[in-house]
C-alpha atoms as a PDB file:
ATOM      1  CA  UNK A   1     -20.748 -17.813  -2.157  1.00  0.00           C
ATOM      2  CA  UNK A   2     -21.619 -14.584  -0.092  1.00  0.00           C
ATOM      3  CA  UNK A   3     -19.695 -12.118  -0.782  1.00  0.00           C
ATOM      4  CA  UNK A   4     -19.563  -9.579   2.163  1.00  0.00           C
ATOM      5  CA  UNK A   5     -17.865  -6.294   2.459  1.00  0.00           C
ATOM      6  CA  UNK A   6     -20.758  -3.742   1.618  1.00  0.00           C
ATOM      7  CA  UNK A   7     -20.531  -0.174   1.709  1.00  0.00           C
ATOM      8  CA  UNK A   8     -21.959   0.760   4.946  1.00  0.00           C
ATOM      9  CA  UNK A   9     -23.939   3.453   5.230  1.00  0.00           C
ATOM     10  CA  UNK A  10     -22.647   7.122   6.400  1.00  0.00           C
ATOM     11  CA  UNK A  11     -25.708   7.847   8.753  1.00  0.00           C
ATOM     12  CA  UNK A  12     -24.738   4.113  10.555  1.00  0.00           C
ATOM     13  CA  UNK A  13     -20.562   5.677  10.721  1.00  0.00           C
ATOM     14  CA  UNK A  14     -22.079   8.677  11.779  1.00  0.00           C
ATOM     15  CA  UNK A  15     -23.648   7.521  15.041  1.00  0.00           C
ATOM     16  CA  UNK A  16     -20.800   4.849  15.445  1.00  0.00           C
ATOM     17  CA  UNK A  17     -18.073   7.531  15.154  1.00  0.00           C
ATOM     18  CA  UNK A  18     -19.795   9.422  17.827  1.00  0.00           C
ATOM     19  CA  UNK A  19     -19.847   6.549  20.414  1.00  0.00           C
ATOM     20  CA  UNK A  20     -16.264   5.548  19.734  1.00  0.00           C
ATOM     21  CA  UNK A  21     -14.286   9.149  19.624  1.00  0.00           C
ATOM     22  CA  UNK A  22     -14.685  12.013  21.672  1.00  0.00           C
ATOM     23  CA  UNK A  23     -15.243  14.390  18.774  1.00  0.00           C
ATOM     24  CA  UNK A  24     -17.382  17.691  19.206  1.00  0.00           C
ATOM     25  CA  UNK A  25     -20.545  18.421  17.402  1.00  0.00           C
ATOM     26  CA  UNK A  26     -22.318  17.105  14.933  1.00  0.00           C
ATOM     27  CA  UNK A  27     -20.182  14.671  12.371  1.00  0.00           C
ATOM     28  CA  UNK A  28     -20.840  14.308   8.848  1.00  0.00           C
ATOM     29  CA  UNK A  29     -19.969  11.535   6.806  1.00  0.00           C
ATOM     30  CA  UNK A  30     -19.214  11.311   3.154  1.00  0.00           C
ATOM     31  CA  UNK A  31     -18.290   8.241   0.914  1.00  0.00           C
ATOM     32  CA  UNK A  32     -15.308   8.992  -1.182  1.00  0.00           C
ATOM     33  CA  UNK A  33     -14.004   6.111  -2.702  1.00  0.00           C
ATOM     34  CA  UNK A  34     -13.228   2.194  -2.609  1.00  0.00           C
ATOM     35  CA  UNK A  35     -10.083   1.389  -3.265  1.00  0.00           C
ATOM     36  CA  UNK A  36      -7.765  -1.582  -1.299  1.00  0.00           C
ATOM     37  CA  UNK A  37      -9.770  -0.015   1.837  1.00  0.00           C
ATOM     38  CA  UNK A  38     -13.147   2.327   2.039  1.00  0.00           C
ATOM     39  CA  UNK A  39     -12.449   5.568   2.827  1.00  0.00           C
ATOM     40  CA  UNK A  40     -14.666   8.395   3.939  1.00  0.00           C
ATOM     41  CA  UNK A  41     -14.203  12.191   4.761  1.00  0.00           C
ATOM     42  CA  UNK A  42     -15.905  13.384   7.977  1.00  0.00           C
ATOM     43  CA  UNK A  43     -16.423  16.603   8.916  1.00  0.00           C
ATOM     44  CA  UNK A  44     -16.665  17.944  12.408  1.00  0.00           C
ATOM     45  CA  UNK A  45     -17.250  22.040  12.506  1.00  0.00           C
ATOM     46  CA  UNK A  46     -13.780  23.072  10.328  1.00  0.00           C
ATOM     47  CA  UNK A  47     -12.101  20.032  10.885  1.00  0.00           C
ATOM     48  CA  UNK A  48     -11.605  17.143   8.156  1.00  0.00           C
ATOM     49  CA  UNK A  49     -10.500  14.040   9.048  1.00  0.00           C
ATOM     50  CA  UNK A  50     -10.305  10.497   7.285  1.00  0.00           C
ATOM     51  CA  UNK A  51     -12.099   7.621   8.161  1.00  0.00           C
ATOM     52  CA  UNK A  52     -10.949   3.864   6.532  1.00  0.00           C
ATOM     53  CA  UNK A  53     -12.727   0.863   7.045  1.00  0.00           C
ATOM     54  CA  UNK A  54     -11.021  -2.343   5.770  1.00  0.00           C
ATOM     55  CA  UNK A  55     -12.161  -4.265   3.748  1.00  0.00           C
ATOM     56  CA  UNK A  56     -11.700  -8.074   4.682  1.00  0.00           C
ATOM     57  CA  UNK A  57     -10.294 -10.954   3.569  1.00  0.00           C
ATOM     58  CA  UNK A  58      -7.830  -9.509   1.746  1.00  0.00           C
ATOM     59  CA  UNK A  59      -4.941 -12.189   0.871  1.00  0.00           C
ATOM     60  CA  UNK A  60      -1.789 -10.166   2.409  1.00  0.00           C
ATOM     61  CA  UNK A  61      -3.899  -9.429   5.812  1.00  0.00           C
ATOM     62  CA  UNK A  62      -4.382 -12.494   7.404  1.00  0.00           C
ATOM     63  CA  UNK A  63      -6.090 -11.328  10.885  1.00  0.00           C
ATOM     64  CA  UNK A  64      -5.730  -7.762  12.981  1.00  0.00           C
ATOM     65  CA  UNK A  65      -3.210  -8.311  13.846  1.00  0.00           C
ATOM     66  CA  UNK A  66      -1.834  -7.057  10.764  1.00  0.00           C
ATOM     67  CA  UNK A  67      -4.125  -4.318  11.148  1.00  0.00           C
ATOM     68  CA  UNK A  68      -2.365  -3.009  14.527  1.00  0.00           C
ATOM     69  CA  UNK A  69       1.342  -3.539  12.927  1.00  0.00           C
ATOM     70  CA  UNK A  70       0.403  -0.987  10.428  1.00  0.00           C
ATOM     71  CA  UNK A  71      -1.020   1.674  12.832  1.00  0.00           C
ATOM     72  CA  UNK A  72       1.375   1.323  15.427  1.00  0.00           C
ATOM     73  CA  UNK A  73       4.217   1.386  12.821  1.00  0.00           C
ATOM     74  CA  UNK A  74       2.423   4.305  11.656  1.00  0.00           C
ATOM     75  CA  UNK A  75       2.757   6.050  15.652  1.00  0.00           C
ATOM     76  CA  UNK A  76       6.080   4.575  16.104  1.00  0.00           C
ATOM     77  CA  UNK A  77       7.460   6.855  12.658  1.00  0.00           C
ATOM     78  CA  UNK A  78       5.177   9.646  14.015  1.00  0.00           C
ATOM     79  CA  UNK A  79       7.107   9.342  17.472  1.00  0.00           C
ATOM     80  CA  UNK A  80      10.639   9.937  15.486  1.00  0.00           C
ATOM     81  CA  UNK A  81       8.904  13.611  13.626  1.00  0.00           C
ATOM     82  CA  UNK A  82       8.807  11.285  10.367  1.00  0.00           C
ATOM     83  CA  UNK A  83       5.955  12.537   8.085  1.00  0.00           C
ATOM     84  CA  UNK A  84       3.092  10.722   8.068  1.00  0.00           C
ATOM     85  CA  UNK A  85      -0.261  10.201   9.594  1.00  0.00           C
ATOM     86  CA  UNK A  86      -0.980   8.513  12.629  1.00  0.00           C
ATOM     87  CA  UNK A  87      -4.665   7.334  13.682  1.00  0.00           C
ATOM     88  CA  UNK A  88      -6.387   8.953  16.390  1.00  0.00           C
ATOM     89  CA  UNK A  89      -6.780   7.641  19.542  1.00  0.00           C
ATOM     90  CA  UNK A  90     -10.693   6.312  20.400  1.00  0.00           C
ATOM     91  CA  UNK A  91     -12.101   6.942  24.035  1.00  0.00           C
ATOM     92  CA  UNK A  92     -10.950   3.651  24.846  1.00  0.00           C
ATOM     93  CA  UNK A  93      -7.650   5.133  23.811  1.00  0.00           C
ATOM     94  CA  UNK A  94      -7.474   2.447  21.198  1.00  0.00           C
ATOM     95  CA  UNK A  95      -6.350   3.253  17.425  1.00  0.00           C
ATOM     96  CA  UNK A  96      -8.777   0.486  15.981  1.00  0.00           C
ATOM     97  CA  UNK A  97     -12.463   0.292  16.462  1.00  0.00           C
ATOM     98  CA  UNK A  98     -15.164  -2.381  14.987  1.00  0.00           C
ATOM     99  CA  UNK A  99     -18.636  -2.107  14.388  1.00  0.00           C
ATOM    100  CA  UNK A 100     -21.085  -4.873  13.253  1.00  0.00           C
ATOM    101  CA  UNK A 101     -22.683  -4.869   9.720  1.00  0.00           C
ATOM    102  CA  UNK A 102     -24.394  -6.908   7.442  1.00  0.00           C
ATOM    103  CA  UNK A 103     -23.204 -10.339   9.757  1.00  0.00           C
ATOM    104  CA  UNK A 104     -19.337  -9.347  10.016  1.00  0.00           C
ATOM    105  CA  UNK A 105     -17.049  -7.322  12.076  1.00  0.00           C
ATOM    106  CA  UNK A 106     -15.694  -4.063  10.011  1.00  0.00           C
ATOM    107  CA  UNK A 107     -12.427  -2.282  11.887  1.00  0.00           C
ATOM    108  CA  UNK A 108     -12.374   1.632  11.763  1.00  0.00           C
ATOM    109  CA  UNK A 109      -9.312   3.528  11.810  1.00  0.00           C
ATOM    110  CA  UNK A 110      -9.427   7.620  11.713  1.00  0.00           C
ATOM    111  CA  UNK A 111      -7.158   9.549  10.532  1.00  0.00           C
ATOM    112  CA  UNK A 112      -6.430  13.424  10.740  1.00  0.00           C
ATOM    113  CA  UNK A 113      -6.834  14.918   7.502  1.00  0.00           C
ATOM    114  CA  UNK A 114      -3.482  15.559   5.472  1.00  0.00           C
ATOM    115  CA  UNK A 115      -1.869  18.967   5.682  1.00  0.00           C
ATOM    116  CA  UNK A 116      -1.750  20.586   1.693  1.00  0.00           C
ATOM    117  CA  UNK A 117      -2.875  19.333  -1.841  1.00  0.00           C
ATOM    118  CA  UNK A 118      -2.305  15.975  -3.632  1.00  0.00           C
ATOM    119  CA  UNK A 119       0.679  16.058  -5.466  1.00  0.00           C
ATOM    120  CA  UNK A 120       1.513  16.608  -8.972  1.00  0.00           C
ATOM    121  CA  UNK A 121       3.378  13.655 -10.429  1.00  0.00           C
ATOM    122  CA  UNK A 122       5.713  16.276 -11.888  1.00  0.00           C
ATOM    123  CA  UNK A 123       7.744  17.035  -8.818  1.00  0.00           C
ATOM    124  CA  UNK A 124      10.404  19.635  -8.869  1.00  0.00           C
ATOM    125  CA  UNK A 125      13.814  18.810  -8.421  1.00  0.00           C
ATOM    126  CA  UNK A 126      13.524  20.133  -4.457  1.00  0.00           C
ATOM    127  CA  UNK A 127      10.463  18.267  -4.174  1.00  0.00           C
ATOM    128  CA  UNK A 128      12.140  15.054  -5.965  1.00  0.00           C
ATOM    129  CA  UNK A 129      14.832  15.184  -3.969  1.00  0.00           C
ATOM    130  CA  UNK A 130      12.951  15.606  -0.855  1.00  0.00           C
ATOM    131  CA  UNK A 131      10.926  12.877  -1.038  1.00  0.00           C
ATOM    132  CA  UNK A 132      13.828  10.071  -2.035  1.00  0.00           C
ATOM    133  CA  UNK A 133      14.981  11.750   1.479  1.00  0.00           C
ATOM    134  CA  UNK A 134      11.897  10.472   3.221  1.00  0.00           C
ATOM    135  CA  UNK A 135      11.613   7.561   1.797  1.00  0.00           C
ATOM    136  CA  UNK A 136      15.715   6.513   3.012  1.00  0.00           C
ATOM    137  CA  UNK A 137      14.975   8.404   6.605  1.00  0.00           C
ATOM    138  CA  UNK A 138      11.480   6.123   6.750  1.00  0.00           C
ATOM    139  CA  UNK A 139      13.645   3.179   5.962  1.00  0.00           C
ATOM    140  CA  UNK A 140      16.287   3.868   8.375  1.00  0.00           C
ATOM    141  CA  UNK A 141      14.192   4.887  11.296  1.00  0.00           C
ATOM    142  CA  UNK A 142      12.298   1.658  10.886  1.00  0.00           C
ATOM    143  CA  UNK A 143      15.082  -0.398  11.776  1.00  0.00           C
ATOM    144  CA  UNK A 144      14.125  -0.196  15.411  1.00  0.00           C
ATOM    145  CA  UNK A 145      10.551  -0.627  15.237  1.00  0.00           C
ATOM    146  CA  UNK A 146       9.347  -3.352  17.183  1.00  0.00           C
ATOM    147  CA  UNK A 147       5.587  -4.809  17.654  1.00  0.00           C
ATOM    148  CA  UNK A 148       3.707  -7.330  19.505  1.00  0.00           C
ATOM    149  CA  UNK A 149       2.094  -7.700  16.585  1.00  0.00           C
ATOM    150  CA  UNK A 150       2.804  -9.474  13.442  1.00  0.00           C
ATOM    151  CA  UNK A 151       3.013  -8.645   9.897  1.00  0.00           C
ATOM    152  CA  UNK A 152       3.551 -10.449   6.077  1.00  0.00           C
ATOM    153  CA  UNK A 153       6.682 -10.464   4.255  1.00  0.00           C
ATOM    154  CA  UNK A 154       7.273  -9.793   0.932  1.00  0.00           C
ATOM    155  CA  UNK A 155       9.276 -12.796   0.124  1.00  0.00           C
ATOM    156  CA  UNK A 156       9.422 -14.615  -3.586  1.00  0.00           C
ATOM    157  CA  UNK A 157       6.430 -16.795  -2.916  1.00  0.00           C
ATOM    158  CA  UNK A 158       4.371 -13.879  -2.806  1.00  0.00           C
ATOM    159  CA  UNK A 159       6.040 -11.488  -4.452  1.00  0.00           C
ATOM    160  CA  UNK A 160       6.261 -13.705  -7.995  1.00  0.00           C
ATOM    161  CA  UNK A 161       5.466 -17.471  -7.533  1.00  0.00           C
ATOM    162  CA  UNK A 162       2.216 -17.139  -6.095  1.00  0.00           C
ATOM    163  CA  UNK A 163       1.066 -14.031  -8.392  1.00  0.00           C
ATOM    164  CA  UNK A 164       2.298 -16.208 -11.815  1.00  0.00           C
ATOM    165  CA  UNK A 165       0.347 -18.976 -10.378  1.00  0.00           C
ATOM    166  CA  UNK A 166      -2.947 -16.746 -10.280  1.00  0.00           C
ATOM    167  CA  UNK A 167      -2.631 -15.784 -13.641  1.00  0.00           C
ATOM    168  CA  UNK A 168      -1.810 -18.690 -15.195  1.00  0.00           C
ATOM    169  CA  UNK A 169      -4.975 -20.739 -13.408  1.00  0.00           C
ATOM    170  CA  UNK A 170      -7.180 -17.692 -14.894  1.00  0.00           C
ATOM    171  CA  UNK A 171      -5.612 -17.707 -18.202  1.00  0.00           C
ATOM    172  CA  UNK A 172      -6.113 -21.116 -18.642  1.00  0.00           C
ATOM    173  CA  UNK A 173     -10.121 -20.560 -17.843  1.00  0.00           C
ATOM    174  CA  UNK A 174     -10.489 -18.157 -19.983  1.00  0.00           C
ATOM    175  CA  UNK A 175      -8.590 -20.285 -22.504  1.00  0.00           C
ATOM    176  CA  UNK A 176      -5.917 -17.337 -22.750  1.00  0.00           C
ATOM    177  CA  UNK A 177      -3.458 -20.312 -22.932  1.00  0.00           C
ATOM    178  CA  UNK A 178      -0.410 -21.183 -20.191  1.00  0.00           C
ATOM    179  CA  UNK A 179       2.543 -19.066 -18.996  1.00  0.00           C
ATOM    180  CA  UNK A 180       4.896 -21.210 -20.697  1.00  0.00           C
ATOM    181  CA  UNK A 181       6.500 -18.553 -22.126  1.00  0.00           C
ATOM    182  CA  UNK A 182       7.540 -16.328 -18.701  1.00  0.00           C
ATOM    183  CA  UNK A 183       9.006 -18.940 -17.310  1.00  0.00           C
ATOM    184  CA  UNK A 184      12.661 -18.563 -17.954  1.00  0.00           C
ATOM    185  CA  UNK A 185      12.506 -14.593 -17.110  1.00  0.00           C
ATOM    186  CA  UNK A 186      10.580 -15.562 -14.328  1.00  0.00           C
ATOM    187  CA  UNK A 187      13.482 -17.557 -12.783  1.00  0.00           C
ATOM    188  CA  UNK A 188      15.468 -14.898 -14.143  1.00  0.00           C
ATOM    189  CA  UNK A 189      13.641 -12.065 -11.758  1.00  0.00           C
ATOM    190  CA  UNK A 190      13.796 -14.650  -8.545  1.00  0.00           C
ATOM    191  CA  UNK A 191      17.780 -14.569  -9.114  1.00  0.00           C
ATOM    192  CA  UNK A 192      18.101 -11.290  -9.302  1.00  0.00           C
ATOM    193  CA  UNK A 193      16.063 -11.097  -6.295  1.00  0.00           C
ATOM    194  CA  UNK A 194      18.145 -13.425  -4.241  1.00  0.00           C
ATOM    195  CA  UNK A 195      21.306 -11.655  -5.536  1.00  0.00           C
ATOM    196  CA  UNK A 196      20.475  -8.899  -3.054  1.00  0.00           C
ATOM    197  CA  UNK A 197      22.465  -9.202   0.281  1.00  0.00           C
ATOM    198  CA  UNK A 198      20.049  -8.976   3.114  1.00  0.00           C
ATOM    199  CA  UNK A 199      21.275  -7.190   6.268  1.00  0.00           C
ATOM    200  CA  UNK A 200      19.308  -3.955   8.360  1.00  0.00           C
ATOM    201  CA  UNK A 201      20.260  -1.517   5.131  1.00  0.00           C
ATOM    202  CA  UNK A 202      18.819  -3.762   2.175  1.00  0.00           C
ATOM    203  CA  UNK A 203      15.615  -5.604   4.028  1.00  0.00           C
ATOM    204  CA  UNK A 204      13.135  -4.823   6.450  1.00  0.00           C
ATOM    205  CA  UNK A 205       9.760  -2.368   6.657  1.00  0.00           C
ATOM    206  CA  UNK A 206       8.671  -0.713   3.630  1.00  0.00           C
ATOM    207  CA  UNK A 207       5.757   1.551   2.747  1.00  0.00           C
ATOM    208  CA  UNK A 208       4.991  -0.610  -0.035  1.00  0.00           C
ATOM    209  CA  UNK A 209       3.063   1.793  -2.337  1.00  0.00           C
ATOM    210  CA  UNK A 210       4.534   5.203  -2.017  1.00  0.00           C
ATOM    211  CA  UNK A 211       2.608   6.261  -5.459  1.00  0.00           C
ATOM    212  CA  UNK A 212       1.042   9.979  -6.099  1.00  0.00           C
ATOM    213  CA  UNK A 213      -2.224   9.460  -4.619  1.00  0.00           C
ATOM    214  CA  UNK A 214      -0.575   8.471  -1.166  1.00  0.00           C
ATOM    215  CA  UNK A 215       1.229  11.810  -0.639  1.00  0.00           C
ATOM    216  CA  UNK A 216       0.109  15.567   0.034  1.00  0.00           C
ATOM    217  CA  UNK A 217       2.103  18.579  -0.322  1.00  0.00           C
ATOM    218  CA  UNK A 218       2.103  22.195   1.093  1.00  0.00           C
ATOM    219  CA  UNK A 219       4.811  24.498   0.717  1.00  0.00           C
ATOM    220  CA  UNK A 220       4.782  25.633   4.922  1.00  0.00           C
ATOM    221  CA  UNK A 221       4.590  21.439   5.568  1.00  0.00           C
ATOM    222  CA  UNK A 222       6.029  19.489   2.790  1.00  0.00           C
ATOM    223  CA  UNK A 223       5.085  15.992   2.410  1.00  0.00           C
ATOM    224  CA  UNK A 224       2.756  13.931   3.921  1.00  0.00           C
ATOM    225  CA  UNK A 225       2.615  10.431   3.466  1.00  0.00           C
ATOM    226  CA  UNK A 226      -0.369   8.199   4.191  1.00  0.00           C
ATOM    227  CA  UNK A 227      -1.643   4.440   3.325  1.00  0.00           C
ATOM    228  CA  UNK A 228       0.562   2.143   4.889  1.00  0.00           C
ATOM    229  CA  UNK A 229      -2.372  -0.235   4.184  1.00  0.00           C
ATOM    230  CA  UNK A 230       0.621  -2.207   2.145  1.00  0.00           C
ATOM    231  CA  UNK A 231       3.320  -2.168   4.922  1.00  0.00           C
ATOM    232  CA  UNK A 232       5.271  -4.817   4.843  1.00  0.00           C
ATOM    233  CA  UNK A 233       8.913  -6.416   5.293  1.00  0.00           C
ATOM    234  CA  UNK A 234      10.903  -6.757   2.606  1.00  0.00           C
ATOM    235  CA  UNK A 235      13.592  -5.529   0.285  1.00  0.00           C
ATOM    236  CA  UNK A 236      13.831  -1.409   0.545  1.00  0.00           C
ATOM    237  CA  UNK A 237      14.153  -1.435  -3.322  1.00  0.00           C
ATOM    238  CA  UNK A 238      10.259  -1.867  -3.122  1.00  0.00           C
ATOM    239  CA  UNK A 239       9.526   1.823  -2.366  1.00  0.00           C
ATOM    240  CA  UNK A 240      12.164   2.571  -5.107  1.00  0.00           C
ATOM    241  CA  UNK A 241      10.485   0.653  -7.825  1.00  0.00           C
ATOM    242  CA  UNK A 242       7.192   1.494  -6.966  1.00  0.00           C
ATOM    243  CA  UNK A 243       8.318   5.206  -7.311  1.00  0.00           C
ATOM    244  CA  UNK A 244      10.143   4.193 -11.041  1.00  0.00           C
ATOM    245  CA  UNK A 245       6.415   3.126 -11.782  1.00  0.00           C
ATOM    246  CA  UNK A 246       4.209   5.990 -10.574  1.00  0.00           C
ATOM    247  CA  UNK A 247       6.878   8.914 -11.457  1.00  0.00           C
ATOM    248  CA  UNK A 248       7.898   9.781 -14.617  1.00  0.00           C
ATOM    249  CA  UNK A 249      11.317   8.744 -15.213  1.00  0.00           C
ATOM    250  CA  UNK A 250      12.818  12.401 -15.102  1.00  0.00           C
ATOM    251  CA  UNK A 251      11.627  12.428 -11.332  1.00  0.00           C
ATOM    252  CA  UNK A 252      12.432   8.655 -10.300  1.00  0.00           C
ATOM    253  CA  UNK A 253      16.251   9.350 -11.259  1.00  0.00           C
ATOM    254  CA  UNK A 254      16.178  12.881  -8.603  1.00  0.00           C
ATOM    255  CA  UNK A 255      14.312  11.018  -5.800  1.00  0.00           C
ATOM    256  CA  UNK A 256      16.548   8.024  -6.168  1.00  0.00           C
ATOM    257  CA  UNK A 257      19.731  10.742  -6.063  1.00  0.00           C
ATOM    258  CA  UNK A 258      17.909  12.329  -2.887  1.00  0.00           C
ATOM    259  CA  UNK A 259      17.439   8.634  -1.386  1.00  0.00           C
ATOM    260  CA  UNK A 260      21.213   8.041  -1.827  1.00  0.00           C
ATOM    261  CA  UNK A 261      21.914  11.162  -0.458  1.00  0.00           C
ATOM    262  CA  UNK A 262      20.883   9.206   3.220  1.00  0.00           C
ATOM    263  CA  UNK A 263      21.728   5.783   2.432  1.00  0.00           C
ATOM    264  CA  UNK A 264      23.468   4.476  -0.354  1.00  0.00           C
ATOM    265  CA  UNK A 265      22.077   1.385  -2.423  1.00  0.00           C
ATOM    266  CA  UNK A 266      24.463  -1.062  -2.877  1.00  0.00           C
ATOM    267  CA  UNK A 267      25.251  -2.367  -6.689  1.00  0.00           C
ATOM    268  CA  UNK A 268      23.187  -5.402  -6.781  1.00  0.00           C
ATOM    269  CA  UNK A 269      20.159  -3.406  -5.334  1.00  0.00           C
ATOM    270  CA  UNK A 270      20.655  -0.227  -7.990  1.00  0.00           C
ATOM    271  CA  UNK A 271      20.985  -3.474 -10.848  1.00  0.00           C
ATOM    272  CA  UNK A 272      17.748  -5.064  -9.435  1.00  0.00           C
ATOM    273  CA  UNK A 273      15.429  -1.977  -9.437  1.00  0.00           C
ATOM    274  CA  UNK A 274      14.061  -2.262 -12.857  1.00  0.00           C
ATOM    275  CA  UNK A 275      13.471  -5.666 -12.676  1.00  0.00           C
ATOM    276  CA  UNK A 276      12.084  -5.520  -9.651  1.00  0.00           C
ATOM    277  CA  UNK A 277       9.600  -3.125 -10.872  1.00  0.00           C
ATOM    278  CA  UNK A 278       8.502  -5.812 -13.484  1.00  0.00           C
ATOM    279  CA  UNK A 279       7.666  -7.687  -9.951  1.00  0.00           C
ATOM    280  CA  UNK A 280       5.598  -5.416  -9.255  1.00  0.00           C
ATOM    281  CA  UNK A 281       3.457  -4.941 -12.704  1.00  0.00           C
ATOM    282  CA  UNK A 282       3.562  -9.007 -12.142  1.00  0.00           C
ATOM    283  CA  UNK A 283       2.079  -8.641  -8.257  1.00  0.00           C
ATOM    284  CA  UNK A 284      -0.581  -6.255  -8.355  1.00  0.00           C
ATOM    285  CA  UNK A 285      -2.722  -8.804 -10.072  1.00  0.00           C
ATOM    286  CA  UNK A 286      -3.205 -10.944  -7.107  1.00  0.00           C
ATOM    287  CA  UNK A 287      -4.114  -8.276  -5.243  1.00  0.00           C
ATOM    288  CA  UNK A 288      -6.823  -7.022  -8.023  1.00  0.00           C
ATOM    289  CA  UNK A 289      -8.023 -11.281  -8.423  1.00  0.00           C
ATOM    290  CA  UNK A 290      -7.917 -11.217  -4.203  1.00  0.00           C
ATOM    291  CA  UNK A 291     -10.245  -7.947  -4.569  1.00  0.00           C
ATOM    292  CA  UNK A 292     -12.542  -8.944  -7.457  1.00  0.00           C
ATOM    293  CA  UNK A 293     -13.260 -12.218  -5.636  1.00  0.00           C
ATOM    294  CA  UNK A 294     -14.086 -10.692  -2.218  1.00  0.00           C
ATOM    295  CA  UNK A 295     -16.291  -7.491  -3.527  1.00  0.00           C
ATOM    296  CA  UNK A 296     -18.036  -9.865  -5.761  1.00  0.00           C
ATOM    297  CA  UNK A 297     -16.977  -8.861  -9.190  1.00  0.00           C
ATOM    298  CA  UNK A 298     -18.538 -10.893 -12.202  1.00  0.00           C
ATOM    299  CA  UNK A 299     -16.698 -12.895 -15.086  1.00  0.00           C
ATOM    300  CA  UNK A 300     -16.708 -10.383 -17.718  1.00  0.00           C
ATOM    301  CA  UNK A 301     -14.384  -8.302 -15.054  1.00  0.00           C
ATOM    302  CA  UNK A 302     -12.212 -11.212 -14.238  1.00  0.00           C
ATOM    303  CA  UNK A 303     -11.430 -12.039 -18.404  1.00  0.00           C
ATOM    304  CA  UNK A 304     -10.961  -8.404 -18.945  1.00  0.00           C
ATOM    305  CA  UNK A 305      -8.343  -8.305 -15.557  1.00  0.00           C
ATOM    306  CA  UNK A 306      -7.004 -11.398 -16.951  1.00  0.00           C
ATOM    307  CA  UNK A 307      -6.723 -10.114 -20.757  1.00  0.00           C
ATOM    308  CA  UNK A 308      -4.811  -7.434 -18.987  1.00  0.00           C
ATOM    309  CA  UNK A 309      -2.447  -9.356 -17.263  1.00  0.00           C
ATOM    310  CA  UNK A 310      -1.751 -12.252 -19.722  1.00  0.00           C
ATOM    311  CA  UNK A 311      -0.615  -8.899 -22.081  1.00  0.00           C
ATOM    312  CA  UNK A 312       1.571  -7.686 -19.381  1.00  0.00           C
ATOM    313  CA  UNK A 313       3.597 -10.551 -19.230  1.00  0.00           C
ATOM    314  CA  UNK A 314       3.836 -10.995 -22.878  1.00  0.00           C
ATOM    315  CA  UNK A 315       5.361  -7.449 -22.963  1.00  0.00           C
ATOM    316  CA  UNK A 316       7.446  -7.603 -20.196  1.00  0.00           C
ATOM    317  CA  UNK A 317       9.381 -10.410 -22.032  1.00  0.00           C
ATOM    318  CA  UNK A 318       9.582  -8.728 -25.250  1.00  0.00           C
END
């Protein structure tokens, strides 16, 4: 198998960065970090801005056009003074570009750089508050949002059946043994799931990953929020139990007061949270098994992930 998705080089972004935008002077490149996406800060003069290039073939992007969902989702919450990034326009006045490397087509999105410092995990109550306020008024303005373009949904096939099924075919490689004994809570989570009512309120876009590392903060701006690279529709409590995870739990309980302070949760969502966030311990291994296989990780990576996982589940049901 050839496994593709190299880090390109910053002298090739360089010169590609100065055909597609119309950005004065010279423009500096520097690798930051791989994470979901590769990101890189480029400097022009005294200005910073962020440069992604996805990575492909990851298993909840199926073509572009999931790519263009997410950035004009991204301009469409812009549009309504919402908080978060949108790309910059190319001189083709497009907000995706592509180069060729290595025998595949990479897309390019730039970003301005984020107003403030990455956040402390600690919020204040203000801040706490504040940000379960964006994350409602994100949900609410997103009601409206319409695209030409497609995007996944975070349904229970993918959100638990298909993730259980990953680990349990890995497990049994690595003779870890079967998942025999998750499968009664594992029916247990889908119910809960489907005990959520879905109308505009309880279902439709979500950040998906509204953790630390995907906000800034300065005390003349506020927030920023950034990464929409997991965007998706589905139940609102995502954002909510992604925050339980990331947060400590002092935090979680203010942001989910300032959240209600815009919309209220109804009682089967509030009951669903926590195990919802056990979804979400459960999910992000297909996501790490989707990028281990398409970066071209080695065994000894996949038994450790899988060690890891197989131990998740045994403590989630004790």
């Amino acid at each position: 198998m050839q496994f593709l998705n190299s880090i390109i080089k910053e002298t090739t972004l360089e010169t590609a960065l100065s055909n597609f935008y119309d950005l004065p002077g010279p423009i500096s490149c520097k690798f930051i970090r791989r994470s979901f996406n590769d990101h890189y800060i480029v400097a022009v003069g005294s200005k910073q801005f962020i440069l992604r290039v996805y990575i492909n073939n990851k298993s909840y992007i199926s073509c572009i056009n999931d790519i263009h969902f997410e950035l004009d989702f991204l301009e469409y919450l812009y549009s309504y003074k919402q908080p978060v990034i949108p790309p910059i326009k190319s001189k083709n006045n497009q907000n995706l570009t592509f180069l060729k490397f290595n025998n595949e087509t990479r897309y390019l999105a730039l970003f301005p750089y984020a107003k403030g410092s990455p956040i402390n995990e600690n919020l204040n109550i203000s801040q706490s508050i504040n940000l379960g306020e964006i994350i409602a008024k994100l949900h609410f303005y997103s009601n409206n949002f319409k695209s030409q373009f497609s995007r996944y949904s975070l349904d229970v096939r993918r959100l638990v059946e298909q993730p259980l099924h990953t680990i349990e075919e890995y497990s049994r490689l690595f003779s870890f043994g079967n998942l025999s004994f998750f499968r009664g809570y594992s029916r247990f989570l889908i119910d809960s799931i489907n005990n959520i009512p879905i109308d505009d309120e309880t279902y439709g876009m979500v950040h998906g990953d509204p953790n630390p590392s995907n906000f800034y903060f300065s005390n003349d701006d506020g927030f920023s929020l950034f990464d929409f690279d997991h965007c998706a529709i589905g139940y609102r409590i995502h954002d909510l139990a992604v925050i339980r995870l990331s947060f400590p739990e002092k935090v979680y309980k203010t942001v989910l007061r300032g959240y209600e302070q815009i919309r209220r949760l109804k009682n089967a969502e509030r009951d669903c949270i926590k195990k919802y966030s056990d979804i979400l311990l459960i999910k992000k291994f297909s996501d790490i098994y989707n990028m281990l296989d398409i970066t071209g990780a080695d065994e000894r990576k996949k038994q450790f992930i899988t060690q890891n996982a197989y131990n998740t589940l045994k403590n989630i049901v004790t």
